[in-house]
N, C-alpha and C. Protein backbone atom coordinates (compact mmCIF):
# COMPACT_ATOMS: atom_id res chain seq x y z
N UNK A 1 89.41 -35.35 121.39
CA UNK A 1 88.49 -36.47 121.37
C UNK A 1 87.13 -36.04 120.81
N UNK A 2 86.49 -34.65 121.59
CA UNK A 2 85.16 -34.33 120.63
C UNK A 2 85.39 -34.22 119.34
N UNK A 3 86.19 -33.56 118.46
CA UNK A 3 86.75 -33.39 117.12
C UNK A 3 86.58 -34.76 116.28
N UNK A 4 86.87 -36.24 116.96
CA UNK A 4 87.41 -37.08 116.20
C UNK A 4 85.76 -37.91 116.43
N UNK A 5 85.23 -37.62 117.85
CA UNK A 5 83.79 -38.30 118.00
C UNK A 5 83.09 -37.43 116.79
N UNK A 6 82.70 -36.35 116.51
CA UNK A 6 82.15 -35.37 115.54
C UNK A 6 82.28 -36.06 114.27
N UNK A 7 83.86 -36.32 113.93
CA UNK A 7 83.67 -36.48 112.91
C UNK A 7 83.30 -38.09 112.67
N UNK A 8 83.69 -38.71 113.56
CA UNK A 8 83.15 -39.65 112.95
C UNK A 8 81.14 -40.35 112.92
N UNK A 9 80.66 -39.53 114.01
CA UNK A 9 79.49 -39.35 113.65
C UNK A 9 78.97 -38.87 112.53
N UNK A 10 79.54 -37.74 111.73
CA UNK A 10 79.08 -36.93 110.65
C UNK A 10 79.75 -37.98 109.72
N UNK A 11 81.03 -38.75 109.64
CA UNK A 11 81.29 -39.62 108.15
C UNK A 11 80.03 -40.79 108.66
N UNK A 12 79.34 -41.58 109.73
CA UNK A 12 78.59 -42.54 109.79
C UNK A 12 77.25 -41.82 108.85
N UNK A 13 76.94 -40.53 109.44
CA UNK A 13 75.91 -40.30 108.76
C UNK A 13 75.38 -39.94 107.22
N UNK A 14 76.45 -39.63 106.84
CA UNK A 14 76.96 -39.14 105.36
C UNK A 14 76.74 -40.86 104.70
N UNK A 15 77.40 -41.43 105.18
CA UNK A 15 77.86 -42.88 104.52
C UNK A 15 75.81 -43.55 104.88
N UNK A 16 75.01 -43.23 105.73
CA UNK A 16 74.07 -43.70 105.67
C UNK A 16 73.20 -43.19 104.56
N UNK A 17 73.63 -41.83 104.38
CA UNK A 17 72.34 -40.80 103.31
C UNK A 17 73.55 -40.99 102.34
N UNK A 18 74.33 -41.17 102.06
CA UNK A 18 75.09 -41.71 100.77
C UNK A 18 75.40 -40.24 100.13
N UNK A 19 75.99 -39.69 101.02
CA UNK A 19 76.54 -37.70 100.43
C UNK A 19 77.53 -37.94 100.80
N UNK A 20 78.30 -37.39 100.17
CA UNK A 20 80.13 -36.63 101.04
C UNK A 20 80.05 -36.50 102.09
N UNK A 21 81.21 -36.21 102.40
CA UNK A 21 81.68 -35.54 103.95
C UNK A 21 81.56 -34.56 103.90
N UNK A 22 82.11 -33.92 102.88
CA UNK A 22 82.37 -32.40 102.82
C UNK A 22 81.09 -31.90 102.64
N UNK A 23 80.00 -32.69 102.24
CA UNK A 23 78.52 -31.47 102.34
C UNK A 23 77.98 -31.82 103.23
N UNK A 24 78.37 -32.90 104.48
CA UNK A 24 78.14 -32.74 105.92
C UNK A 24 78.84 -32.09 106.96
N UNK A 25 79.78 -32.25 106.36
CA UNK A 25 80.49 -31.23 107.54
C UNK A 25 80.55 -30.20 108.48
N UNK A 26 80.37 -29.32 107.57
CA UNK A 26 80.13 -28.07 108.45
C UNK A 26 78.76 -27.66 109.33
N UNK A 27 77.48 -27.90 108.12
CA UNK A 27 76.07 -27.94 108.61
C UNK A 27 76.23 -29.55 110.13
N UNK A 28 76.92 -30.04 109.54
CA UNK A 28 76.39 -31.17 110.60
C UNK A 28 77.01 -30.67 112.62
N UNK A 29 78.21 -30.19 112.23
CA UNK A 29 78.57 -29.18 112.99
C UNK A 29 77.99 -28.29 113.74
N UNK A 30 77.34 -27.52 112.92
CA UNK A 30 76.63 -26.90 113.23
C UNK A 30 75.22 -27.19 114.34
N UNK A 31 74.67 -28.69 113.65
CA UNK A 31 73.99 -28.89 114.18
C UNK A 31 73.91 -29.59 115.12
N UNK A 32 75.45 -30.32 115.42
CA UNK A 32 75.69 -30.83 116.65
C UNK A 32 75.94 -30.08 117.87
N UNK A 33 76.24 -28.59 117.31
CA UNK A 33 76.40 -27.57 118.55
C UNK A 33 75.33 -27.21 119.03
N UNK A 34 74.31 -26.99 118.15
CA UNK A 34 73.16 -26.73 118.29
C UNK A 34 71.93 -27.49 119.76
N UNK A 35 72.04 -28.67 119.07
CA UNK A 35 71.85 -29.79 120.35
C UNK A 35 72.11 -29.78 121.43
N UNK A 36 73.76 -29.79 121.71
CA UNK A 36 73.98 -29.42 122.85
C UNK A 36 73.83 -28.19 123.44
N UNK A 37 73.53 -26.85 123.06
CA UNK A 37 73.15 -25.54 123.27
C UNK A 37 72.17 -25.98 123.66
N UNK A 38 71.23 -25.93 123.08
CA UNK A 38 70.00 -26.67 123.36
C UNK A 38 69.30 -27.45 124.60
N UNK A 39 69.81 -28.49 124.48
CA UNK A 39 70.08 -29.35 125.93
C UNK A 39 70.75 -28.89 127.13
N UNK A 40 71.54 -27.75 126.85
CA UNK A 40 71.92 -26.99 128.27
C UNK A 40 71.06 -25.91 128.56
N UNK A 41 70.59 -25.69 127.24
CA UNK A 41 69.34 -24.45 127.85
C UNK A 41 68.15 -25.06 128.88
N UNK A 42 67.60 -26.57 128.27
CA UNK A 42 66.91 -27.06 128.45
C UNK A 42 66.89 -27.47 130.13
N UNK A 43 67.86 -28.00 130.30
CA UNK A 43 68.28 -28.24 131.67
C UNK A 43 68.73 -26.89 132.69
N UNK A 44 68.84 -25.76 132.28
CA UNK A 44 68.59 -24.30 133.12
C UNK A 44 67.14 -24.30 133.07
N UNK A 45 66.57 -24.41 132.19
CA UNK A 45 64.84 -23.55 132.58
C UNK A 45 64.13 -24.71 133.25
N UNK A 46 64.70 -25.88 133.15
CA UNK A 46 64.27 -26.97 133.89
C UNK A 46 64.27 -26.56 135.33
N UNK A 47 65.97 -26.49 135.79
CA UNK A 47 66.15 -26.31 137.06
C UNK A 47 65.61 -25.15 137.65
N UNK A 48 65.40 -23.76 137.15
CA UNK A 48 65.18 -23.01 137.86
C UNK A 48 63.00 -22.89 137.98
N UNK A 49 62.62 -23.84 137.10
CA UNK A 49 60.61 -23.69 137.63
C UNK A 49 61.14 -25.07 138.52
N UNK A 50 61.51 -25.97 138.67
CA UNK A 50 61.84 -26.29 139.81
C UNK A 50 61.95 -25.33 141.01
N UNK A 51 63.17 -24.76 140.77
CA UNK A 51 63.64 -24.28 142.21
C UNK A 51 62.37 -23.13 142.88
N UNK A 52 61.77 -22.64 141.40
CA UNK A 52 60.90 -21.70 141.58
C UNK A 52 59.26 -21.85 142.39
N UNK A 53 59.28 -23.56 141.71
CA UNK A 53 58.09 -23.75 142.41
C UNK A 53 58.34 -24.28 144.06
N UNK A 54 59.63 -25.06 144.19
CA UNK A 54 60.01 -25.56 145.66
C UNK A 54 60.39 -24.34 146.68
N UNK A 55 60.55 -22.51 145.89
CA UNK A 55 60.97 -22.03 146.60
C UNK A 55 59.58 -21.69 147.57
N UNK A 56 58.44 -21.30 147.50
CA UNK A 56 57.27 -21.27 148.25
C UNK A 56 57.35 -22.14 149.37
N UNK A 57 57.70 -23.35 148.88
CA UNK A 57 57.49 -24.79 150.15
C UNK A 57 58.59 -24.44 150.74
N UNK A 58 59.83 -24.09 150.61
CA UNK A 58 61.12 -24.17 151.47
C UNK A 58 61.29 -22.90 152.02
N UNK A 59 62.30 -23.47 153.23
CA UNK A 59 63.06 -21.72 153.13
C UNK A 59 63.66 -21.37 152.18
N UNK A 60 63.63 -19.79 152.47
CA UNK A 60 64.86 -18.87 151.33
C UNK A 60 66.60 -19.49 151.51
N UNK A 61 66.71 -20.45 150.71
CA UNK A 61 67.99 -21.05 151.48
C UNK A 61 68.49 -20.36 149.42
N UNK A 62 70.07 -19.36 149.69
CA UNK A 62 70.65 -19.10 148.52
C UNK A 62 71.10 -20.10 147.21
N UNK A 63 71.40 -21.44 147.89
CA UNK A 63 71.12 -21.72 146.30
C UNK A 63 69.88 -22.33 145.84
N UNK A 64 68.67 -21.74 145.87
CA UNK A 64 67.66 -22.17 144.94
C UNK A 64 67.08 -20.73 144.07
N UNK A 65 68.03 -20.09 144.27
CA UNK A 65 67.86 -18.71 143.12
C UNK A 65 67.54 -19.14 141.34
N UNK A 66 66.98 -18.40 141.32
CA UNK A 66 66.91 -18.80 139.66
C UNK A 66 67.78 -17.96 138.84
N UNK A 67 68.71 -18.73 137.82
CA UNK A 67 69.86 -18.21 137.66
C UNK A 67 69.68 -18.32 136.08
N UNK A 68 70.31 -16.98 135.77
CA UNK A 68 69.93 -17.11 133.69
C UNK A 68 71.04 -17.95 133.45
N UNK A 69 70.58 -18.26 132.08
CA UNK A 69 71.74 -19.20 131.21
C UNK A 69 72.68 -18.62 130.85
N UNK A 70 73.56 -19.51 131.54
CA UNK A 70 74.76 -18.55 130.92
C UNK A 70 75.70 -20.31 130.03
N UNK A 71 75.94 -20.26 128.99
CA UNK A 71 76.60 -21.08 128.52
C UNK A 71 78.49 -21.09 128.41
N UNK A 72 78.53 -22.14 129.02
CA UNK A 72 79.88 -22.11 129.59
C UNK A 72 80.73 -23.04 128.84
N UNK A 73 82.24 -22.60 128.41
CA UNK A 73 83.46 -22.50 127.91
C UNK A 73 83.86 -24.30 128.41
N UNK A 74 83.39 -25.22 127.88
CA UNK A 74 84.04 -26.55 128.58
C UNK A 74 85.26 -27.15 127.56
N UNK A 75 85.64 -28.28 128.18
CA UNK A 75 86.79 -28.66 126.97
C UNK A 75 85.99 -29.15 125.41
N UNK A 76 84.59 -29.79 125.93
CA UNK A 76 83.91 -30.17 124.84
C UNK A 76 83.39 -28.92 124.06
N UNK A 77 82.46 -28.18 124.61
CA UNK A 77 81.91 -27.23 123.97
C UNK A 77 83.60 -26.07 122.98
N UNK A 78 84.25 -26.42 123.32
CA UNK A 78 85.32 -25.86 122.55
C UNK A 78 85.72 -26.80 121.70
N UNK A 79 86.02 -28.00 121.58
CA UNK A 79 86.18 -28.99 120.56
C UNK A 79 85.05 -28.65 119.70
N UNK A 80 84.00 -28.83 120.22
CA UNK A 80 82.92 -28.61 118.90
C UNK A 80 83.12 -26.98 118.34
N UNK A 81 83.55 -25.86 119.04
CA UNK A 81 84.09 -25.08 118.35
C UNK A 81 84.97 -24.85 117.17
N UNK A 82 86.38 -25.49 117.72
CA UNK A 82 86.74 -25.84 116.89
C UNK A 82 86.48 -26.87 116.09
N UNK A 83 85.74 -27.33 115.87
CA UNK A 83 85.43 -28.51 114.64
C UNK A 83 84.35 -27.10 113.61
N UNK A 84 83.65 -26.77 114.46
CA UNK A 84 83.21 -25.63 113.36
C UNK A 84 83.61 -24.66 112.29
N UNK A 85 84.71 -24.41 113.13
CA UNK A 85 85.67 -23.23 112.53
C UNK A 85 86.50 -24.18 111.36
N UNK A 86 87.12 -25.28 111.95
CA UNK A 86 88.01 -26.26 111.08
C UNK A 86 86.94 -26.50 109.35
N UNK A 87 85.45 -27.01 110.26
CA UNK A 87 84.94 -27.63 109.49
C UNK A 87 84.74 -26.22 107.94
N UNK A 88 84.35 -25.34 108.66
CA UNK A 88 84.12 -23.78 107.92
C UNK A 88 85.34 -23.66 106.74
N UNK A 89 86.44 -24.22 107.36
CA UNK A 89 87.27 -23.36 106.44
C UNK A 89 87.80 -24.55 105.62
N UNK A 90 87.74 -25.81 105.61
CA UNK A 90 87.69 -27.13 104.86
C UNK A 90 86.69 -26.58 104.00
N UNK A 91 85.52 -26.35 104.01
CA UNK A 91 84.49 -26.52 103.38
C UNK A 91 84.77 -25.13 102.31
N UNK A 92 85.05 -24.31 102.66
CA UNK A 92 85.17 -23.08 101.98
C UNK A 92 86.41 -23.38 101.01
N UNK A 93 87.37 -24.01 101.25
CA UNK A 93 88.63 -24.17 100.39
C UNK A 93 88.24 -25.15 99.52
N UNK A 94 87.19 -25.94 100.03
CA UNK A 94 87.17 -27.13 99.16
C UNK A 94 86.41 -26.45 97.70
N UNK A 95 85.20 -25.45 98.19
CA UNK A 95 84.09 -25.13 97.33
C UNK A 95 84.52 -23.69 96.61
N UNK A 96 85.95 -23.42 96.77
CA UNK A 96 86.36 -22.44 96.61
C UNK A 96 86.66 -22.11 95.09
N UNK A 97 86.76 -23.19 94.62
CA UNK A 97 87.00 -23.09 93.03
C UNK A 97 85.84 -23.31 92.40
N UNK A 98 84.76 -23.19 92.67
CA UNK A 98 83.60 -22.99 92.16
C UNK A 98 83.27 -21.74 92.09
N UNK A 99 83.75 -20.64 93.16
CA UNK A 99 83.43 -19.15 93.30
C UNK A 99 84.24 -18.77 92.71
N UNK A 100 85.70 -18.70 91.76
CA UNK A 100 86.50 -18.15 91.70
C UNK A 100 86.59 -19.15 90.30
């Protein structure tokens, strides 16, 4: 389902800036992973000056530790994986007879 949402975000956007698919593809990919990387980082450093500033007012109760980012393996964040990798090697076969 992320694969088919991806792409069809990246053909809406292509079809708005009036380019191919294929020279959105991969970069757009890219930059949809990006976002969400992003937005999960965003929401760790969020939570933990939270927890950091409530830890003074509260007790030491264990979960308000401040915890590094660790970015985690979901069914989505792997769809957009693979759409990267897919998108990578579409794009390379397509542009491939230009290098060769």
């Amino acid at each position: 389902m992320t694969i088919i949402l991806e792409t069809i975000i990246l053909w809406a956007v292509s079809t708005l800036l009036s380019w191919r698919l294929i020279d959105v593809l991969f970069l757009g990919g890219i930059a949809i992973f990006g976002v969400a990387w992003l937005l999960f980082l965003s929401a760790n450093q969020n939570r933990n000056m939270l927890n950091a500033s409530s830890h003074n007012n509260t007790e030491h109760r264990e979960e308000e530790r401040i915890k590094p980012f660790v970015f985690h393996l979901s069914p989505v964040t792997l769809g957009m994986l693979l759409f990267m990798a897919g998108s990578f090697v579409i794009t390379m076969v397509y542009y491939s007879s230009y290098v060769f």
